[in-house]
C-alpha atoms as a PDB file:
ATOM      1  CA  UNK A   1      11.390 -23.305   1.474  1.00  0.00           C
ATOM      2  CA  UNK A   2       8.585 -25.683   2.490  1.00  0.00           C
ATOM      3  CA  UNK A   3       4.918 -25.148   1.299  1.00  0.00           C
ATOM      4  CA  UNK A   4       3.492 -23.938   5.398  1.00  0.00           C
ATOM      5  CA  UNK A   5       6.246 -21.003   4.777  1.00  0.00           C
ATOM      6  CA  UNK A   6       5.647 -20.409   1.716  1.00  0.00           C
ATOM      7  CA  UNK A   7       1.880 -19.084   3.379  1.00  0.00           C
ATOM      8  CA  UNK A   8       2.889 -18.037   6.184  1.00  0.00           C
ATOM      9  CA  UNK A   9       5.192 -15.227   5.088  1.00  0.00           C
ATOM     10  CA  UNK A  10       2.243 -13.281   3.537  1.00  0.00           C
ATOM     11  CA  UNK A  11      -0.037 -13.998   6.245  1.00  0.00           C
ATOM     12  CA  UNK A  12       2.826 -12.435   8.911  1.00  0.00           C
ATOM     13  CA  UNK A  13       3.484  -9.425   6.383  1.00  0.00           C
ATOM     14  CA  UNK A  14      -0.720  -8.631   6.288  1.00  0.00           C
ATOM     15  CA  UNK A  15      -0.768  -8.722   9.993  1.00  0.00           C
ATOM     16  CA  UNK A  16       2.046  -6.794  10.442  1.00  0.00           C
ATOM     17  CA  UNK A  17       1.087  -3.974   8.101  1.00  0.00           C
ATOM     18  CA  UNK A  18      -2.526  -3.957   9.848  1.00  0.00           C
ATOM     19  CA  UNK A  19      -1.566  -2.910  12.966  1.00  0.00           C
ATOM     20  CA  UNK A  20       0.005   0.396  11.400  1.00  0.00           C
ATOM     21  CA  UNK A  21      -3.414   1.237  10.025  1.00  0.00           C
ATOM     22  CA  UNK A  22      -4.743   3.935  11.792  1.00  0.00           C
ATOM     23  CA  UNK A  23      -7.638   2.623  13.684  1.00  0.00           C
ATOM     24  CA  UNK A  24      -9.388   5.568  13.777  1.00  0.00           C
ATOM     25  CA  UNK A  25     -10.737   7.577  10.992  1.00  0.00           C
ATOM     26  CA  UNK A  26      -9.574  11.711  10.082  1.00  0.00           C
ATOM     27  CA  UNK A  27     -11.733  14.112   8.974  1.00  0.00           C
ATOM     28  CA  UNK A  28     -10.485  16.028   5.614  1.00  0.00           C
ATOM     29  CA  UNK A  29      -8.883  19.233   6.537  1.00  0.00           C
ATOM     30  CA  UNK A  30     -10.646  22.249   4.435  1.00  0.00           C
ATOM     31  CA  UNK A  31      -9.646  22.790   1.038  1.00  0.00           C
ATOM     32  CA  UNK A  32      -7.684  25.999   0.816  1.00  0.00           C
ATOM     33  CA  UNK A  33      -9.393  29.409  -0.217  1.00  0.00           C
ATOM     34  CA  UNK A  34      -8.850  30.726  -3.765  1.00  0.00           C
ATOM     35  CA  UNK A  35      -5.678  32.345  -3.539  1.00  0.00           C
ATOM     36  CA  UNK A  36      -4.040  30.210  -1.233  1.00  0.00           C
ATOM     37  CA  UNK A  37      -1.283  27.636  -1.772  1.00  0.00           C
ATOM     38  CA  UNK A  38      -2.200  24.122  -0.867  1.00  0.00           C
ATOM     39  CA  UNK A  39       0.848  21.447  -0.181  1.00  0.00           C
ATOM     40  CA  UNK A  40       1.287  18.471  -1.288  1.00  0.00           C
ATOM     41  CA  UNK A  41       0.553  16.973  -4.488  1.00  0.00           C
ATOM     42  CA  UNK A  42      -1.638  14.195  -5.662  1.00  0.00           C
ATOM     43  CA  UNK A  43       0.745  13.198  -8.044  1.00  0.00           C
ATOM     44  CA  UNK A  44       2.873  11.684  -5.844  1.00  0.00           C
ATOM     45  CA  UNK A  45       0.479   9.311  -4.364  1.00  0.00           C
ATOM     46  CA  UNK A  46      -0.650   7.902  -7.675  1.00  0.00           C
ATOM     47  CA  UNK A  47       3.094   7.102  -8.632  1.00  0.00           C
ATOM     48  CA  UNK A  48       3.670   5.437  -5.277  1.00  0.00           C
ATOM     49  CA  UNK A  49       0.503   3.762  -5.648  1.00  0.00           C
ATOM     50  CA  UNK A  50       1.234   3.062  -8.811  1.00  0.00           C
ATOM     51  CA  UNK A  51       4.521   1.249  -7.654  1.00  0.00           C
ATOM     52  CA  UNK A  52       3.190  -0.858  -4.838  1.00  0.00           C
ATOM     53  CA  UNK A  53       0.724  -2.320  -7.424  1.00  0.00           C
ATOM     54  CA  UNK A  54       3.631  -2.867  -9.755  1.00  0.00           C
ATOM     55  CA  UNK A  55       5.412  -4.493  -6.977  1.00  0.00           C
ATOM     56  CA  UNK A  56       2.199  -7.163  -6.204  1.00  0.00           C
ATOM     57  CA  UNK A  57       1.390  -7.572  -9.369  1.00  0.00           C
ATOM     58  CA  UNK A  58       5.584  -8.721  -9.743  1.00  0.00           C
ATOM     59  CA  UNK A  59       5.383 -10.875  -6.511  1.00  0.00           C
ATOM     60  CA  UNK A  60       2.049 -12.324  -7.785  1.00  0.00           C
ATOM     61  CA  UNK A  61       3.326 -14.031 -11.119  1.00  0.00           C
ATOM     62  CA  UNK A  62       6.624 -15.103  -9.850  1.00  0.00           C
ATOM     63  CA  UNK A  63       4.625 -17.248  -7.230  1.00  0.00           C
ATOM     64  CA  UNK A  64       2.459 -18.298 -10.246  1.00  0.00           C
ATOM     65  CA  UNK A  65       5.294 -19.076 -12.661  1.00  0.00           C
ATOM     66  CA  UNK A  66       6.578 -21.281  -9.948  1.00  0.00           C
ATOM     67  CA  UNK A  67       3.718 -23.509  -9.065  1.00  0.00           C
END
């Protein structure tokens, strides 16, 4: 792969994620009265956070082993 592709694949991928970013922004819903059930679970979105880091942090140091 030649060194202008090897920069412009992350450049495409960050543009291409940014235009499914909501443009505008949401205002929290209400947290739920004592009693009530809530859904969802914060949990989850730590692991998958969690992942995606793993996954950069991977993508980062194989580039830098490379070079």
């Amino acid at each position: 792969m030649t060194r202008w592709a090897r920069c412009l694949i992350p450049l495409t991928l960050g543009l291409f994620l940014l235009g499914f970013t909501p443009a505008t922004a949401r205002a929290q819903e209400p947290t739920p009265a004592e009693g009530e059930k809530s859904e969802g679970s914060a949990g989850h979105g730590y692991i998958a956070t969690g992942l995606l880091i793993g996954l950069a942090l991977f993508i980062v140091a194989k580039t830098a082993r490379r070079s």
